[in-house]
Each structure stands twice: as structure tokens, then as C-alpha cells.
PDBML (XML) file of the C-alpha atoms, coordinates in Angstrom:
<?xml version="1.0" encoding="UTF-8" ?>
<PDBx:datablock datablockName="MODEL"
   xmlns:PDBx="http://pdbml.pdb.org/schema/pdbx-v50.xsd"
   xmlns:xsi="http://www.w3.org/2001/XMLSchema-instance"
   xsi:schemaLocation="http://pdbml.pdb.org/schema/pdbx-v50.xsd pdbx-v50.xsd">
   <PDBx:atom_siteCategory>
      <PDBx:atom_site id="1">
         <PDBx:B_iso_or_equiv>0.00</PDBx:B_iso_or_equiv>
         <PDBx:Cartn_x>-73.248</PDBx:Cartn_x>
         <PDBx:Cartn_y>-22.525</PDBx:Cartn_y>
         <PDBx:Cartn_z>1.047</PDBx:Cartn_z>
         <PDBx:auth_asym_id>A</PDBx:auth_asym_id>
         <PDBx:auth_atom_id>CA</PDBx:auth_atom_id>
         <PDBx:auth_comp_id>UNK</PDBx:auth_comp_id>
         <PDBx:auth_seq_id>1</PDBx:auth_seq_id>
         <PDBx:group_PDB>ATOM</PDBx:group_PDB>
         <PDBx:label_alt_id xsi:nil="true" />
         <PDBx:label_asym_id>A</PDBx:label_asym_id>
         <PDBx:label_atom_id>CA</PDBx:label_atom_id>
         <PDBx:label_comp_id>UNK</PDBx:label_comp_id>
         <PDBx:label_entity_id>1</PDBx:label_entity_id>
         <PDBx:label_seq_id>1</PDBx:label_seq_id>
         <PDBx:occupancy>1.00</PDBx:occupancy>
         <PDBx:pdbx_PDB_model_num>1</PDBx:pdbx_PDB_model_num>
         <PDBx:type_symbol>C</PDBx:type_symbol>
      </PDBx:atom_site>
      <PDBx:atom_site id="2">
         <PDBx:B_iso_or_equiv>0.00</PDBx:B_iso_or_equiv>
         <PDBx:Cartn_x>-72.602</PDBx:Cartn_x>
         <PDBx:Cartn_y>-24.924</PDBx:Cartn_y>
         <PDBx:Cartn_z>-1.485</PDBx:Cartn_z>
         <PDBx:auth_asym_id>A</PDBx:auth_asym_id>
         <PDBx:auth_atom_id>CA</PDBx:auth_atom_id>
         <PDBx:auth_comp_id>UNK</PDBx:auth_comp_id>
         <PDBx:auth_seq_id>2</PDBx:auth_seq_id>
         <PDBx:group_PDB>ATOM</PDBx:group_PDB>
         <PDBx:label_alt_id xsi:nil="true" />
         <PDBx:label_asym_id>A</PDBx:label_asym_id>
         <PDBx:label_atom_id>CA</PDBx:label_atom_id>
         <PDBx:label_comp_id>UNK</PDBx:label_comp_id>
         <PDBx:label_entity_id>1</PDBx:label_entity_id>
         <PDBx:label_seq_id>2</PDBx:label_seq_id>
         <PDBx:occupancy>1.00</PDBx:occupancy>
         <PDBx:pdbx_PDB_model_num>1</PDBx:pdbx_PDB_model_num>
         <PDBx:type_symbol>C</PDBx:type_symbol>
      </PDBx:atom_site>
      <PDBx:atom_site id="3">
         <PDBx:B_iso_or_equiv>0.00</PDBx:B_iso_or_equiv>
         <PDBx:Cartn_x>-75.064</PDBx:Cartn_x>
         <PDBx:Cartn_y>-27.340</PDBx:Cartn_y>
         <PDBx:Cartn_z>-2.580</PDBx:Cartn_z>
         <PDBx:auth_asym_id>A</PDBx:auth_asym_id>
         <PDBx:auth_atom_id>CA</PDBx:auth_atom_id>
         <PDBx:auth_comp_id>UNK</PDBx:auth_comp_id>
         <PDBx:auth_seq_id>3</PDBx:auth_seq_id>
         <PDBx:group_PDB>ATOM</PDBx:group_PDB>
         <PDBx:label_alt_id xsi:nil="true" />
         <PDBx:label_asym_id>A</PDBx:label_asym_id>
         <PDBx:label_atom_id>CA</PDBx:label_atom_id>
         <PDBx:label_comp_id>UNK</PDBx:label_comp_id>
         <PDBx:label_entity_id>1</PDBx:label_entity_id>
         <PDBx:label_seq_id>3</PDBx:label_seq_id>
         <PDBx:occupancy>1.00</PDBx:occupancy>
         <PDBx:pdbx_PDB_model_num>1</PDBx:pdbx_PDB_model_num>
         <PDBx:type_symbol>C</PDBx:type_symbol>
      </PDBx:atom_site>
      <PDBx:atom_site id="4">
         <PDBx:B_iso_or_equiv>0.00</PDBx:B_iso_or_equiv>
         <PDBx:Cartn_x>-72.287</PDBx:Cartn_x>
         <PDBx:Cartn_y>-29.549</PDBx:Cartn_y>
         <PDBx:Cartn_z>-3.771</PDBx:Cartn_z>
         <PDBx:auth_asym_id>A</PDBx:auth_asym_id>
         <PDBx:auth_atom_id>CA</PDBx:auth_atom_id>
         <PDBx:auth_comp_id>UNK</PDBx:auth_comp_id>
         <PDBx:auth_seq_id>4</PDBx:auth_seq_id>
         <PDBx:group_PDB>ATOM</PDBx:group_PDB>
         <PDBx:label_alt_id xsi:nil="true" />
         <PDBx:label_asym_id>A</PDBx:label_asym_id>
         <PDBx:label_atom_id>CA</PDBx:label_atom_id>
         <PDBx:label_comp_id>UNK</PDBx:label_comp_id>
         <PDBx:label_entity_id>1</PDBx:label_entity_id>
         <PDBx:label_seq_id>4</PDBx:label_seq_id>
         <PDBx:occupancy>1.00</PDBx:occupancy>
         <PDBx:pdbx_PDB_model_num>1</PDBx:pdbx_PDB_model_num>
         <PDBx:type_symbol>C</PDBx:type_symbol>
      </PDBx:atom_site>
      <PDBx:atom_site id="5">
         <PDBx:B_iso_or_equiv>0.00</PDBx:B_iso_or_equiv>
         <PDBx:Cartn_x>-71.228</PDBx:Cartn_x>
         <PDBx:Cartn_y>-33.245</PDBx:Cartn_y>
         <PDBx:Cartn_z>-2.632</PDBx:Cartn_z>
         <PDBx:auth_asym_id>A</PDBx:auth_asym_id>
         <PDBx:auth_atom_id>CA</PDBx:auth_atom_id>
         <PDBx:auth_comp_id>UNK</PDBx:auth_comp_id>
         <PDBx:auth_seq_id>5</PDBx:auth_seq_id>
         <PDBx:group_PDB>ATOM</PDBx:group_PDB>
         <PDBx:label_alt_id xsi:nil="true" />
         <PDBx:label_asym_id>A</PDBx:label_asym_id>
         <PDBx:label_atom_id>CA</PDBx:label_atom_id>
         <PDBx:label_comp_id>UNK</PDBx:label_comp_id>
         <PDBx:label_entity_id>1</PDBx:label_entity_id>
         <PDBx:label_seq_id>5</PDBx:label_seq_id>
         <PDBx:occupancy>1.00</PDBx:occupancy>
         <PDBx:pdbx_PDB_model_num>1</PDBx:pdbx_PDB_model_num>
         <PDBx:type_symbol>C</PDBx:type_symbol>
      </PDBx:atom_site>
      <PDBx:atom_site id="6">
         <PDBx:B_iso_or_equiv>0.00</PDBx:B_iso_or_equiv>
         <PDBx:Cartn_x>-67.962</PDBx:Cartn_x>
         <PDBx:Cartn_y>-32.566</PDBx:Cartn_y>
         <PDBx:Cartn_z>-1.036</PDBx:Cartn_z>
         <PDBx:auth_asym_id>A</PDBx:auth_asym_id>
         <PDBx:auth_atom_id>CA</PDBx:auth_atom_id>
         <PDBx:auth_comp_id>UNK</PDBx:auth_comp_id>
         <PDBx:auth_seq_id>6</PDBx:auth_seq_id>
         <PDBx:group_PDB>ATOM</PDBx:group_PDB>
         <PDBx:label_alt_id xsi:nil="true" />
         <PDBx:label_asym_id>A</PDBx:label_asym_id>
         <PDBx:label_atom_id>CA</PDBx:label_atom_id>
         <PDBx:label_comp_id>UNK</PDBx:label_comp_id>
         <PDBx:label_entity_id>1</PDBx:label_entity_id>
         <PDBx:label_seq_id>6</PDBx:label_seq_id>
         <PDBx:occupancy>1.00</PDBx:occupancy>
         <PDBx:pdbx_PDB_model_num>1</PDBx:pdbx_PDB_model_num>
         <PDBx:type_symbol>C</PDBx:type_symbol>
      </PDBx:atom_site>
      <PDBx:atom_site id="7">
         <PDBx:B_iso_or_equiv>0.00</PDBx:B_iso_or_equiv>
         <PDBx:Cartn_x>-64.843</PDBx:Cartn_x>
         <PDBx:Cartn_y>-34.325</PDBx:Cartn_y>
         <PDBx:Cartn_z>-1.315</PDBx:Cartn_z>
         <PDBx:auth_asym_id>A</PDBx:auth_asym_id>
         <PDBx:auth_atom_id>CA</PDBx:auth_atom_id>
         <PDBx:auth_comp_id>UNK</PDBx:auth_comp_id>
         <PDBx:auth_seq_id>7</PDBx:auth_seq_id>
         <PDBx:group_PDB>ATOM</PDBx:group_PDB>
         <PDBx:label_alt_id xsi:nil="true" />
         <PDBx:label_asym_id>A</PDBx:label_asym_id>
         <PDBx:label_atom_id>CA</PDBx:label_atom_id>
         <PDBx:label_comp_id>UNK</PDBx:label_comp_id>
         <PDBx:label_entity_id>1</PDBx:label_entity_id>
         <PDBx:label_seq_id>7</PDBx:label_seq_id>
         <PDBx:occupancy>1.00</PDBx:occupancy>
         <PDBx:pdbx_PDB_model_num>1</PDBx:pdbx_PDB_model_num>
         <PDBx:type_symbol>C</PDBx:type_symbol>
      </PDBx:atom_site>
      <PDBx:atom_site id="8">
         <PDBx:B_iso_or_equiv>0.00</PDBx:B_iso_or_equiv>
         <PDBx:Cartn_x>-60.847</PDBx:Cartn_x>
         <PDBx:Cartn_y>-34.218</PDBx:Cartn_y>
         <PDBx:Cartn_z>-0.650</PDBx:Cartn_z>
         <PDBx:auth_asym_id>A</PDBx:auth_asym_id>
         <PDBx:auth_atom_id>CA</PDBx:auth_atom_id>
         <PDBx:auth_comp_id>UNK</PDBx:auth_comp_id>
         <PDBx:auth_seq_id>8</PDBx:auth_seq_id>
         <PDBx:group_PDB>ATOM</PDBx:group_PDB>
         <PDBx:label_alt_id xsi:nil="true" />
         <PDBx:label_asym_id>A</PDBx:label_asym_id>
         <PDBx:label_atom_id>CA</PDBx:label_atom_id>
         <PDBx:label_comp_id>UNK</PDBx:label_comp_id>
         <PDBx:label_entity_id>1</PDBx:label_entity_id>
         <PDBx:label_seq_id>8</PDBx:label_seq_id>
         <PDBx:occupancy>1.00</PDBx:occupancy>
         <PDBx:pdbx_PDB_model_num>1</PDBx:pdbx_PDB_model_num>
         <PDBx:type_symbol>C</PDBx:type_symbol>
      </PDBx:atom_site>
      <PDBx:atom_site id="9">
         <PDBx:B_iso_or_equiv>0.00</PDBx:B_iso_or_equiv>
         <PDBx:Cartn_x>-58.078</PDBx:Cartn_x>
         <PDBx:Cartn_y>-35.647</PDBx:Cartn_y>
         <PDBx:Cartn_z>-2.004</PDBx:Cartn_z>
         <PDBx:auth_asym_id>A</PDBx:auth_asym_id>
         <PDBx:auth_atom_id>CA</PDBx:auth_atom_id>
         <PDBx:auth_comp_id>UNK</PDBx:auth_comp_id>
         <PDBx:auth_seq_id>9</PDBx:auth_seq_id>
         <PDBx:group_PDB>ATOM</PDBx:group_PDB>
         <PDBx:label_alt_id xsi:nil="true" />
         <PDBx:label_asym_id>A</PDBx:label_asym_id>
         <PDBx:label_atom_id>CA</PDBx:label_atom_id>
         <PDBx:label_comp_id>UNK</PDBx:label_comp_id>
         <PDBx:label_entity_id>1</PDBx:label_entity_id>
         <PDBx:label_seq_id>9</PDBx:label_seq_id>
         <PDBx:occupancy>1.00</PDBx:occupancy>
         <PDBx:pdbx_PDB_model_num>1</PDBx:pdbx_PDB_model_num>
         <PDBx:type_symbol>C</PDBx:type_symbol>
      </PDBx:atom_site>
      <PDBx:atom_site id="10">
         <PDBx:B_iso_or_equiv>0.00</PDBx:B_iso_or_equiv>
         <PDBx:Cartn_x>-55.058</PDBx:Cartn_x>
         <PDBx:Cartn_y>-35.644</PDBx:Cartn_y>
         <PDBx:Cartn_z>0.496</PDBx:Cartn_z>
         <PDBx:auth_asym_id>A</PDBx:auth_asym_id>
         <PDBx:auth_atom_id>CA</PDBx:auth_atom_id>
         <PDBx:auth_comp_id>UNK</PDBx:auth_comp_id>
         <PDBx:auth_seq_id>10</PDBx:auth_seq_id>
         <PDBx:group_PDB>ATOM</PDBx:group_PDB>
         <PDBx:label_alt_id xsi:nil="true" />
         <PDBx:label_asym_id>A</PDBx:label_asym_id>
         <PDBx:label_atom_id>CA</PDBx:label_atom_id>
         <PDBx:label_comp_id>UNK</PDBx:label_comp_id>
         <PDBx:label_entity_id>1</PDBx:label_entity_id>
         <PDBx:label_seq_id>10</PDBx:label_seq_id>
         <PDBx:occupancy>1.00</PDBx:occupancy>
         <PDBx:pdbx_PDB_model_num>1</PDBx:pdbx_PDB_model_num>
         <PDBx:type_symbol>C</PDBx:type_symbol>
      </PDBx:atom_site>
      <PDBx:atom_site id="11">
         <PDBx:B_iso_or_equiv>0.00</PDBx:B_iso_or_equiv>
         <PDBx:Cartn_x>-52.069</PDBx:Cartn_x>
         <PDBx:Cartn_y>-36.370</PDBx:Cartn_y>
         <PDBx:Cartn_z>-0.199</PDBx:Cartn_z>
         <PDBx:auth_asym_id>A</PDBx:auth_asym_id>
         <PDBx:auth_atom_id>CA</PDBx:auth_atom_id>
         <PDBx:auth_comp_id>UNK</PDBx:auth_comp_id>
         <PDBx:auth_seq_id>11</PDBx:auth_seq_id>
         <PDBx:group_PDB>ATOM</PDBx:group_PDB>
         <PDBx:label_alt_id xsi:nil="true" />
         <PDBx:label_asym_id>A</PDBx:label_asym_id>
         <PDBx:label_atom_id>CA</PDBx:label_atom_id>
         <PDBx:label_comp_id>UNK</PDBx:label_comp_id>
         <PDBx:label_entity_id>1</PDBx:label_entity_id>
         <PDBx:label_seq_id>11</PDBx:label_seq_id>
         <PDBx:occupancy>1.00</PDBx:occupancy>
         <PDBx:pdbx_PDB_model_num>1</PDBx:pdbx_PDB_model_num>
         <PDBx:type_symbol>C</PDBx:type_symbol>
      </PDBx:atom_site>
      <PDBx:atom_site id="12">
         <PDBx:B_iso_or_equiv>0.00</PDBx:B_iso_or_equiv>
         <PDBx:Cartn_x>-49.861</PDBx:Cartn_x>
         <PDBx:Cartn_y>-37.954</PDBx:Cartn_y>
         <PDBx:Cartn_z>1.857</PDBx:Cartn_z>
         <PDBx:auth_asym_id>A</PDBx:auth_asym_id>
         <PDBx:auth_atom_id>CA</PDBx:auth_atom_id>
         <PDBx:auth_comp_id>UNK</PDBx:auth_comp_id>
         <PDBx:auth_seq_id>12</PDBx:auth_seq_id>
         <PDBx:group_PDB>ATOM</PDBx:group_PDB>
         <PDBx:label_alt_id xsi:nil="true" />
         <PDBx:label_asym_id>A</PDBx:label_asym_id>
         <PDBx:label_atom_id>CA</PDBx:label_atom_id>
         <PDBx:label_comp_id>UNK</PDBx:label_comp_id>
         <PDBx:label_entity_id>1</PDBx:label_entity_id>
         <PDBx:label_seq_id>12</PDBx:label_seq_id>
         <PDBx:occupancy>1.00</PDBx:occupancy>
         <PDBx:pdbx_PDB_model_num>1</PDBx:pdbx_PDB_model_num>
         <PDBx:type_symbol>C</PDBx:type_symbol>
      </PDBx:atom_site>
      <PDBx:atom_site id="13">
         <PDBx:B_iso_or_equiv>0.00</PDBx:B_iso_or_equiv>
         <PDBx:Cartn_x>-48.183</PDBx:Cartn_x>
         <PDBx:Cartn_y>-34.431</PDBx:Cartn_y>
         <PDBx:Cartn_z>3.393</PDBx:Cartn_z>
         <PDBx:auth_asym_id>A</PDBx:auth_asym_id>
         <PDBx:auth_atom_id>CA</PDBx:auth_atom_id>
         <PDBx:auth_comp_id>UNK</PDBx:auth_comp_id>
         <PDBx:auth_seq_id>13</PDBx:auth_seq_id>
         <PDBx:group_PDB>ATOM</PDBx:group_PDB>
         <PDBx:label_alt_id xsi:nil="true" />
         <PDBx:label_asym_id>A</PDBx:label_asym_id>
         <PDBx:label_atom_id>CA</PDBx:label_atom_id>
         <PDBx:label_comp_id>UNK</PDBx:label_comp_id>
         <PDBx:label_entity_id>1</PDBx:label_entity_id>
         <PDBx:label_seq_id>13</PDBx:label_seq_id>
         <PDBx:occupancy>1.00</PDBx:occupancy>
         <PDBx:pdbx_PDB_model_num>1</PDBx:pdbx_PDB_model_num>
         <PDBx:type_symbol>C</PDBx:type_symbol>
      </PDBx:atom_site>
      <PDBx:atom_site id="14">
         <PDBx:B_iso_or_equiv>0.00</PDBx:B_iso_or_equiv>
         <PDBx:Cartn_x>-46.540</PDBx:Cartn_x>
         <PDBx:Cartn_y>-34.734</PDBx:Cartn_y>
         <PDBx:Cartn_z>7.340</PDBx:Cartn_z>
         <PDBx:auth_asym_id>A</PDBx:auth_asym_id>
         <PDBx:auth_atom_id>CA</PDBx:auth_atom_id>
         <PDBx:auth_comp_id>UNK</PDBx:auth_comp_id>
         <PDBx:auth_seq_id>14</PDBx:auth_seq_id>
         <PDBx:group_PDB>ATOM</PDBx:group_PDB>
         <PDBx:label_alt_id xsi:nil="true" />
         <PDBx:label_asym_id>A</PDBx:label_asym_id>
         <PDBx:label_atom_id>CA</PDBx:label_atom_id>
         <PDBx:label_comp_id>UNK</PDBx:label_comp_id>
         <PDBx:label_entity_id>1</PDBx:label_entity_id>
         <PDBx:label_seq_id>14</PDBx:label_seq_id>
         <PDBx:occupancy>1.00</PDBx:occupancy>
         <PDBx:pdbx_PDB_model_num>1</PDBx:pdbx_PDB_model_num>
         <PDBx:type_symbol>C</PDBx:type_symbol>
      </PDBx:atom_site>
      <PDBx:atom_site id="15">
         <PDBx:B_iso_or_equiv>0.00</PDBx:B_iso_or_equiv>
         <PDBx:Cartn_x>-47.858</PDBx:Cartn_x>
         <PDBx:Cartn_y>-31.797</PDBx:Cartn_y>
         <PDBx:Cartn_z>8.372</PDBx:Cartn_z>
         <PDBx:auth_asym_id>A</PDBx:auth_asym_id>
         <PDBx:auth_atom_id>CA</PDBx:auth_atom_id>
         <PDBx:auth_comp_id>UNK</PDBx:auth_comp_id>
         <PDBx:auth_seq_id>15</PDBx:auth_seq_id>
         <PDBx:group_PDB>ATOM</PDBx:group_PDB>
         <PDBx:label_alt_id xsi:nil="true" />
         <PDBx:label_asym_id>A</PDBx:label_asym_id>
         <PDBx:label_atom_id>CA</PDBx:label_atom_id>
         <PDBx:label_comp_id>UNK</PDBx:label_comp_id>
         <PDBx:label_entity_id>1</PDBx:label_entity_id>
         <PDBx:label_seq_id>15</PDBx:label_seq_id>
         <PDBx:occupancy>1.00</PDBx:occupancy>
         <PDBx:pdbx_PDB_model_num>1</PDBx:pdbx_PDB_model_num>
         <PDBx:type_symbol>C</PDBx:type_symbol>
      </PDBx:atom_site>
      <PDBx:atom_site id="16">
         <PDBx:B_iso_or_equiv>0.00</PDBx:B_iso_or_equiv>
         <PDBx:Cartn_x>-44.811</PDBx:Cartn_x>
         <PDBx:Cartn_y>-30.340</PDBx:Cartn_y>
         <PDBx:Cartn_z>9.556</PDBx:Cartn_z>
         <PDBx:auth_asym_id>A</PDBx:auth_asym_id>
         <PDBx:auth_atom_id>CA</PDBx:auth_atom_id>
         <PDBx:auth_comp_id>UNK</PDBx:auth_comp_id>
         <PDBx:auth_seq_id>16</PDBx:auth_seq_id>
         <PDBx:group_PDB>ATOM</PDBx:group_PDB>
         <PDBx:label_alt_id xsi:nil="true" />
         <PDBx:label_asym_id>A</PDBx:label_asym_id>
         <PDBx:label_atom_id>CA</PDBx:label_atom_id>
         <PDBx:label_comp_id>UNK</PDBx:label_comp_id>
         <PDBx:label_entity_id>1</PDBx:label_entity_id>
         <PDBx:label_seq_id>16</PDBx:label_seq_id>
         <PDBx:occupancy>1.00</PDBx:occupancy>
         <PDBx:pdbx_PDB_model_num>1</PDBx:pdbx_PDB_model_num>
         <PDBx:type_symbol>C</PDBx:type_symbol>
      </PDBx:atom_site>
      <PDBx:atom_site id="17">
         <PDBx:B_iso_or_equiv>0.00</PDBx:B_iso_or_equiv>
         <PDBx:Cartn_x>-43.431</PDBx:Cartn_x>
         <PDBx:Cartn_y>-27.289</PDBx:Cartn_y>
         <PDBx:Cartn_z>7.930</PDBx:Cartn_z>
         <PDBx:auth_asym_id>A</PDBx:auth_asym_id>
         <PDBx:auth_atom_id>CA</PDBx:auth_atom_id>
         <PDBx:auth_comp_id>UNK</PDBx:auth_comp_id>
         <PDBx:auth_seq_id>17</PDBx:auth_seq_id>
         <PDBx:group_PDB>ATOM</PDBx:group_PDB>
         <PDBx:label_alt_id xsi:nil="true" />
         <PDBx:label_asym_id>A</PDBx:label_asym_id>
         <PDBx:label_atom_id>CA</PDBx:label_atom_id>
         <PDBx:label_comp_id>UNK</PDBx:label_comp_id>
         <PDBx:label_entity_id>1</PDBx:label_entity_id>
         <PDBx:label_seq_id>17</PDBx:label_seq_id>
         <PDBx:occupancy>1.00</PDBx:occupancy>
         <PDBx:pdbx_PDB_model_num>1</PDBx:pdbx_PDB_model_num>
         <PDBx:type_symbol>C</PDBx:type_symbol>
      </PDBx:atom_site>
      <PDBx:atom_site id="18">
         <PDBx:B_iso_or_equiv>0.00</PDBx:B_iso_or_equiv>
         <PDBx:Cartn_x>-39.910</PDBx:Cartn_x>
         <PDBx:Cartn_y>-28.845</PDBx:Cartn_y>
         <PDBx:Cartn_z>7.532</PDBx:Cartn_z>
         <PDBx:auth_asym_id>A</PDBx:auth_asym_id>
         <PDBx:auth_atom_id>CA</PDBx:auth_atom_id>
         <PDBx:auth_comp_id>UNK</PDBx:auth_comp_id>
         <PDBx:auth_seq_id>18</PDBx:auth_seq_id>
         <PDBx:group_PDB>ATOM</PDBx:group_PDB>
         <PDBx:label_alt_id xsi:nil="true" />
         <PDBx:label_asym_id>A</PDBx:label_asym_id>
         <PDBx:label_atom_id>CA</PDBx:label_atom_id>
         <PDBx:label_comp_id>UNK</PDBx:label_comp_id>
         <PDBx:label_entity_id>1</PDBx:label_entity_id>
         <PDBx:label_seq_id>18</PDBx:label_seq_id>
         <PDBx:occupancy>1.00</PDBx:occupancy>
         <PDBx:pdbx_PDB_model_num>1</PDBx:pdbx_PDB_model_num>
         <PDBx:type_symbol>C</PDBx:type_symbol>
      </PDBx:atom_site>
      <PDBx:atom_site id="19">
         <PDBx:B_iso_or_equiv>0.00</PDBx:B_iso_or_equiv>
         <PDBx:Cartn_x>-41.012</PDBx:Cartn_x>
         <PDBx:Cartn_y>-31.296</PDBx:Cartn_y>
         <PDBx:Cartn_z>5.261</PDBx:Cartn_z>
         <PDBx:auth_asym_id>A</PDBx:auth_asym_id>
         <PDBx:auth_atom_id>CA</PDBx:auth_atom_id>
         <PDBx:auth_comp_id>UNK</PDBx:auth_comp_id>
         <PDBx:auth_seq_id>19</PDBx:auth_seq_id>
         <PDBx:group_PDB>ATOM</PDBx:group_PDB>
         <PDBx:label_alt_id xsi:nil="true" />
         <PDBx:label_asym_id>A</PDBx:label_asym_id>
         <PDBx:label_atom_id>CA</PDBx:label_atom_id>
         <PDBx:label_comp_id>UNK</PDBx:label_comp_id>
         <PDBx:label_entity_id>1</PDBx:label_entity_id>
         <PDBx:label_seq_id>19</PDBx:label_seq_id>
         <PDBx:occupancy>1.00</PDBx:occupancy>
         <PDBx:pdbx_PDB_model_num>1</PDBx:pdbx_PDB_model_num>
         <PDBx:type_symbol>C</PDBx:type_symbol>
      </PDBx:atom_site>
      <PDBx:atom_site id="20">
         <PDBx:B_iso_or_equiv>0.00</PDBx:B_iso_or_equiv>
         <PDBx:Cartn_x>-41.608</PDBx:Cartn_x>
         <PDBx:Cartn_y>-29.418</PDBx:Cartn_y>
         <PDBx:Cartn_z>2.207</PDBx:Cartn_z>
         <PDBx:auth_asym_id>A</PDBx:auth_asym_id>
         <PDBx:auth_atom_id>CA</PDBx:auth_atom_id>
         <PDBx:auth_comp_id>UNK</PDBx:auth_comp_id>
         <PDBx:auth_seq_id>20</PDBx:auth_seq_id>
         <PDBx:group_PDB>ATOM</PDBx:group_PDB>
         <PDBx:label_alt_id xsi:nil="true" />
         <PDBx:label_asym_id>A</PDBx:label_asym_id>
         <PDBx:label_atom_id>CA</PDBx:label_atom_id>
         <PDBx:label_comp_id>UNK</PDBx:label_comp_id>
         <PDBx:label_entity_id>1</PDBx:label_entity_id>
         <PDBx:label_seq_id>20</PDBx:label_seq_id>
         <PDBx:occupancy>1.00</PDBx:occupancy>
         <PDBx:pdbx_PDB_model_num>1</PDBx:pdbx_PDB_model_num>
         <PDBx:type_symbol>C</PDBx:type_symbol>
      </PDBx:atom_site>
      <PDBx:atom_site id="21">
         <PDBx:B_iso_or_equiv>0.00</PDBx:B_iso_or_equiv>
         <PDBx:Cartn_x>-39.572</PDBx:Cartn_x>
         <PDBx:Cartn_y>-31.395</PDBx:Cartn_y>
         <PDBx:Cartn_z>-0.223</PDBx:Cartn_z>
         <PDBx:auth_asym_id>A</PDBx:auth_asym_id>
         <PDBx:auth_atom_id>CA</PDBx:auth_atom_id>
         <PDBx:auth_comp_id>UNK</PDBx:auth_comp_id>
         <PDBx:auth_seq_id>21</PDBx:auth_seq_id>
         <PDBx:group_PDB>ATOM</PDBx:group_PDB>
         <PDBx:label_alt_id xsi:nil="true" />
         <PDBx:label_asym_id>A</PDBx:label_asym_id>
         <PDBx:label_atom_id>CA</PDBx:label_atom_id>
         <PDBx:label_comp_id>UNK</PDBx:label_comp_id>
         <PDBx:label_entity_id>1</PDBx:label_entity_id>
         <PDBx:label_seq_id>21</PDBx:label_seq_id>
         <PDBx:occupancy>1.00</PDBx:occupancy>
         <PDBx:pdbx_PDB_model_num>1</PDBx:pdbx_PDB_model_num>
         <PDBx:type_symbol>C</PDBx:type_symbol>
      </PDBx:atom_site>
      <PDBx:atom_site id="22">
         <PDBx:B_iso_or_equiv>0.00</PDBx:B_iso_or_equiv>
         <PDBx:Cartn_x>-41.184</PDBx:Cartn_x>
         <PDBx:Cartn_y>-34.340</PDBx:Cartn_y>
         <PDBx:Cartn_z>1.329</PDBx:Cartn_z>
         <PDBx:auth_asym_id>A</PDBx:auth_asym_id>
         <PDBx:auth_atom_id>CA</PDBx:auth_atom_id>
         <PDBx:auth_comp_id>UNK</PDBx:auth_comp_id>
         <PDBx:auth_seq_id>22</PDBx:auth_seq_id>
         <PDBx:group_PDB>ATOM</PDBx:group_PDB>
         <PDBx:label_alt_id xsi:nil="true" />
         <PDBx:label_asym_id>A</PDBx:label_asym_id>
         <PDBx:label_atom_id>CA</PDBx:label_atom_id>
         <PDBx:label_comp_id>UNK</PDBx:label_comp_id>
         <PDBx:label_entity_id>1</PDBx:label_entity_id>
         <PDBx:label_seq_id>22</PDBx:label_seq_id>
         <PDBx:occupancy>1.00</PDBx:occupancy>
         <PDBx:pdbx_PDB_model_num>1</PDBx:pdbx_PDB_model_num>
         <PDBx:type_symbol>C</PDBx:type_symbol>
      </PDBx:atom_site>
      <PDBx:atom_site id="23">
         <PDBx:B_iso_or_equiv>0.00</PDBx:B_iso_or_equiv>
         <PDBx:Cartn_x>-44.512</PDBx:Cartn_x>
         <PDBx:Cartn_y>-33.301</PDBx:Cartn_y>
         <PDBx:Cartn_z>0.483</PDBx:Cartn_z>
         <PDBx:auth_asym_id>A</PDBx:auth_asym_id>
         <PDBx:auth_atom_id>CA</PDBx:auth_atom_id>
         <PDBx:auth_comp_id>UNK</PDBx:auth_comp_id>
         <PDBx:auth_seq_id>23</PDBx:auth_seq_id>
         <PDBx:group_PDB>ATOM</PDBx:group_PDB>
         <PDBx:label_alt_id xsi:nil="true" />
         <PDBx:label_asym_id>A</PDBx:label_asym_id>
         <PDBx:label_atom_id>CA</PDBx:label_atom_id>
         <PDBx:label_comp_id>UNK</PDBx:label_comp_id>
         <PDBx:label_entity_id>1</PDBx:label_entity_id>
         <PDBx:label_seq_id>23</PDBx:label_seq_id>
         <PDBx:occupancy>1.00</PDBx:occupancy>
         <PDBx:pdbx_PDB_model_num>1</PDBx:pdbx_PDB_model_num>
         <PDBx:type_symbol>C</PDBx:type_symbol>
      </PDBx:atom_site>
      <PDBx:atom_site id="24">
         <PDBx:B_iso_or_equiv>0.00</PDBx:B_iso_or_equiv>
         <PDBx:Cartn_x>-43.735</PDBx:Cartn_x>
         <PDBx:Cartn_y>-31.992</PDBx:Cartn_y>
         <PDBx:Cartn_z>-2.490</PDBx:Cartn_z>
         <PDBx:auth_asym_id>A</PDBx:auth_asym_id>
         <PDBx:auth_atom_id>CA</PDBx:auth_atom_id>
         <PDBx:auth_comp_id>UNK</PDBx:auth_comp_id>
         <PDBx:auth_seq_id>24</PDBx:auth_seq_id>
         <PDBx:group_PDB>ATOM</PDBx:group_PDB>
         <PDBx:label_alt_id xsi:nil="true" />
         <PDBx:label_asym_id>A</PDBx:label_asym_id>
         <PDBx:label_atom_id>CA</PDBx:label_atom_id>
         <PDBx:label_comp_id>UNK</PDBx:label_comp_id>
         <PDBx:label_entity_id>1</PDBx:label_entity_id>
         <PDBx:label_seq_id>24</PDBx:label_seq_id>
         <PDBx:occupancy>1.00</PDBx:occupancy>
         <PDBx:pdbx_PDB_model_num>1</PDBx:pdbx_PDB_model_num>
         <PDBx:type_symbol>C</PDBx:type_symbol>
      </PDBx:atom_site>
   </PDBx:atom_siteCategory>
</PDBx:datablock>
């Protein structure tokens, strides 16, 4: 319940959990 303007930084992650030393 934030009143806050929200925003994201993403990174550029795969989404695929074996890429973690590419996302990292």
C-alpha cells in the first residue's frame, strides 16, 4: 500500500535457473 512511484531495474537475467553465472 505504498504511495510510492514504482519502478524496476532489470537486468538482463535468462530466466532459467541454469544460467546463474550468466546472470551474475
Amino acid at each position: 500500500r505504498a504511495p510510492a512511484v514504482p519502478v524496476t531495474f532489470t537486468w538482463a537475467s535468462r530466466g532459467d535457473a541454469l544460467q546463474y553465472v550468466y546472470d551474475n
